[in-house]
C-alpha atoms as a PDB file:
ATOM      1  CA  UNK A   1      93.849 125.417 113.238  1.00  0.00           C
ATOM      2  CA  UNK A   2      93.770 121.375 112.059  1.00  0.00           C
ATOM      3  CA  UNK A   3      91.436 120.637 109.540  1.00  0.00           C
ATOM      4  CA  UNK A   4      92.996 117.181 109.501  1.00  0.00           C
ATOM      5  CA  UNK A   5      90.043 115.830 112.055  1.00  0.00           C
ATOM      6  CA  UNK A   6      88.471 113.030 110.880  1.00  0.00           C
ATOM      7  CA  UNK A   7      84.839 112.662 110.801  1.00  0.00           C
ATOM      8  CA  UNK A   8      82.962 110.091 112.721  1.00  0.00           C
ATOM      9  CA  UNK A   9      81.730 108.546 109.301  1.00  0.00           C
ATOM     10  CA  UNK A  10      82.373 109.715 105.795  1.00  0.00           C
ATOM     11  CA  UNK A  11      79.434 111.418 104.009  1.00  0.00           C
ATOM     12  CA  UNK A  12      78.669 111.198 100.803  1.00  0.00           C
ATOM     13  CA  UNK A  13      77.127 114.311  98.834  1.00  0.00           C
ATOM     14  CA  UNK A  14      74.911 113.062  95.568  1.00  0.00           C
ATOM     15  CA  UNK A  15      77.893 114.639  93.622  1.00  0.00           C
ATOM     16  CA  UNK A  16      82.026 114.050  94.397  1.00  0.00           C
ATOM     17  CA  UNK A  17      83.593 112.001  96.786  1.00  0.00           C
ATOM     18  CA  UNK A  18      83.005 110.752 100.408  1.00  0.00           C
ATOM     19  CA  UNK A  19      83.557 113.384 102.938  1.00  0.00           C
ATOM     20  CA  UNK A  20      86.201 111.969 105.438  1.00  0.00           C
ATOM     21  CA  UNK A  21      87.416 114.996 107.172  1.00  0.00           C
ATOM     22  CA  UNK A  22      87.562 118.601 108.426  1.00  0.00           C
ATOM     23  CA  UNK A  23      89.501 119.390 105.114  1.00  0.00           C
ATOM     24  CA  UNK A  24      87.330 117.137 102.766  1.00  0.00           C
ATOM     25  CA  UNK A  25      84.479 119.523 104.022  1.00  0.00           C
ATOM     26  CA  UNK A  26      86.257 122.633 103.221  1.00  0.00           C
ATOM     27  CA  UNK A  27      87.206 121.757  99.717  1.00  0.00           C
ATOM     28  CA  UNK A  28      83.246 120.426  99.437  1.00  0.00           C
ATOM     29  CA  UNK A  29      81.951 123.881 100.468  1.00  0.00           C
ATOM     30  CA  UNK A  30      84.083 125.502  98.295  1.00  0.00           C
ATOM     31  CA  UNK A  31      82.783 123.852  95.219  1.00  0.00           C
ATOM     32  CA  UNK A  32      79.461 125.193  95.777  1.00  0.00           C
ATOM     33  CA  UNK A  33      77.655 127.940  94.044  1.00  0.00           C
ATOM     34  CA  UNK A  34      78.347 131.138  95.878  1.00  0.00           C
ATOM     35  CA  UNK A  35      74.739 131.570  96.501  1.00  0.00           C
ATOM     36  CA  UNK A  36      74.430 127.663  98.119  1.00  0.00           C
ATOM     37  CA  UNK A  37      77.524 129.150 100.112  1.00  0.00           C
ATOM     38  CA  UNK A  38      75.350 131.853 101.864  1.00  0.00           C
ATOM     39  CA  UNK A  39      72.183 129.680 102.373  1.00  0.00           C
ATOM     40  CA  UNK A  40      72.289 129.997 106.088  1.00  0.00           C
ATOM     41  CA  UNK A  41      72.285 126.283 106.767  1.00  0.00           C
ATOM     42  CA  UNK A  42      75.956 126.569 105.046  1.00  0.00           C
ATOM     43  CA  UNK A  43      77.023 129.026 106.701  1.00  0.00           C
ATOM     44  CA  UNK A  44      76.376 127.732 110.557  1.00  0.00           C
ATOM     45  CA  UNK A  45      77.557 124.631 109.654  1.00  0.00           C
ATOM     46  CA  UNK A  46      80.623 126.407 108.092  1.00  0.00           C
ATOM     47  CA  UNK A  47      81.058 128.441 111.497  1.00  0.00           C
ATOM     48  CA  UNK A  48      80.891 124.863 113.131  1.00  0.00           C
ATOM     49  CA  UNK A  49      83.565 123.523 111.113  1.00  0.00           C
ATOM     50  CA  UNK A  50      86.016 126.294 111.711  1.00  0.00           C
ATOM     51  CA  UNK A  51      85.295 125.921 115.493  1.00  0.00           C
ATOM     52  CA  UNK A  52      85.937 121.867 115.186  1.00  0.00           C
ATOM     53  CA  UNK A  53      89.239 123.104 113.223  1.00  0.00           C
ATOM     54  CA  UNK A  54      90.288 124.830 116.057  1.00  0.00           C
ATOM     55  CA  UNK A  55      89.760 122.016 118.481  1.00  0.00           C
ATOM     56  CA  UNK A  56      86.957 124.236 120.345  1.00  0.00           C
ATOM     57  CA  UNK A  57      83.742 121.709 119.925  1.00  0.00           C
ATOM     58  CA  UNK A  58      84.315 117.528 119.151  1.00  0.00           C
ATOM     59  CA  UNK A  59      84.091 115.464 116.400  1.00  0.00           C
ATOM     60  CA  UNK A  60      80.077 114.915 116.389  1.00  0.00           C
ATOM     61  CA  UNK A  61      79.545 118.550 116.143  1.00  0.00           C
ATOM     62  CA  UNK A  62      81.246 118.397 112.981  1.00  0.00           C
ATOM     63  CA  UNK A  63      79.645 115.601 111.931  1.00  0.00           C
ATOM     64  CA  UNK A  64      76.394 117.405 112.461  1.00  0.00           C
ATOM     65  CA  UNK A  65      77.685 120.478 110.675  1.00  0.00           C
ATOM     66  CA  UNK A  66      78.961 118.405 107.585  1.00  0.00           C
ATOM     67  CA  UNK A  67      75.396 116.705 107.231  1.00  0.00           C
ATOM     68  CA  UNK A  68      73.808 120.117 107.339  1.00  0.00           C
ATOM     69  CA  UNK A  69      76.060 121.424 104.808  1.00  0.00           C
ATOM     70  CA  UNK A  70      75.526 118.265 102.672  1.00  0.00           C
ATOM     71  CA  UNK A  71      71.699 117.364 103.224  1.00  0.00           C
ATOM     72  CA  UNK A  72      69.622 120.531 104.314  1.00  0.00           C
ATOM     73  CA  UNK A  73      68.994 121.520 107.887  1.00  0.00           C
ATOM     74  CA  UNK A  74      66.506 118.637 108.003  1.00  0.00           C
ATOM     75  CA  UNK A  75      69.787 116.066 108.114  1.00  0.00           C
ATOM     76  CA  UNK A  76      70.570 116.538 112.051  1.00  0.00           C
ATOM     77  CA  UNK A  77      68.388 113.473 113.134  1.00  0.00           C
ATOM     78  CA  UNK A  78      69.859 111.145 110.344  1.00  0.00           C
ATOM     79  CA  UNK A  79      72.742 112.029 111.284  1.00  0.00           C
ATOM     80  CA  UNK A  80      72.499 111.849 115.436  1.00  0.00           C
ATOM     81  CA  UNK A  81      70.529 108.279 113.968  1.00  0.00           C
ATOM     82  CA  UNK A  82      73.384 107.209 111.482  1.00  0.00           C
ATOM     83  CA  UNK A  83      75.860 107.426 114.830  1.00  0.00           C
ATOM     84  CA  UNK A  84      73.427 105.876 117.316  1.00  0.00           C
ATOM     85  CA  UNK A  85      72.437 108.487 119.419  1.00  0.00           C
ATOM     86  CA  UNK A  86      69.483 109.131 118.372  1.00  0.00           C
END
């Protein structure tokens, strides 16, 4: 497993740092309130990291993942926007 994978653009949460990679995203989720971490929103995008981690889906995936983790479920079309394929 890599969690080195770089995101297609950083996000940046209302609190901390830009979010530049696999790893970034890890250490973000883990900052959470245990209750934010089992919102289900956090945990499919969560189960979506560890899959990009392992090389099984591509970057944009986790991009999508890390902007559902970040901004709600309602983030997917900002983000798909945000890249231009929207």
């Amino acid at each position: 497993m890599s969690w080195d994978m770089r995101l297609i653009r950083p996000i940046t949460p209302r609190k901390g740092k830009p979010i530049e990679t696999l790893s970034n995203a890890r250490a973000y989720v883990l900052t959470l309130p245990k209750t934010e971490q089992a919102k289900p929103h956090v945990v499919a995008g969560v189960k979506a990291l560890m899959l990009a981690a392992d090389r099984q889906v591509c970057e944009f995936v986790a991009q999508v993942a890390v902007a559902h983790i970040v901004n709600g479920p309602q983030s997917r079309s900002a983000a798909v926007n945000k890249i231009g394929h929207g």
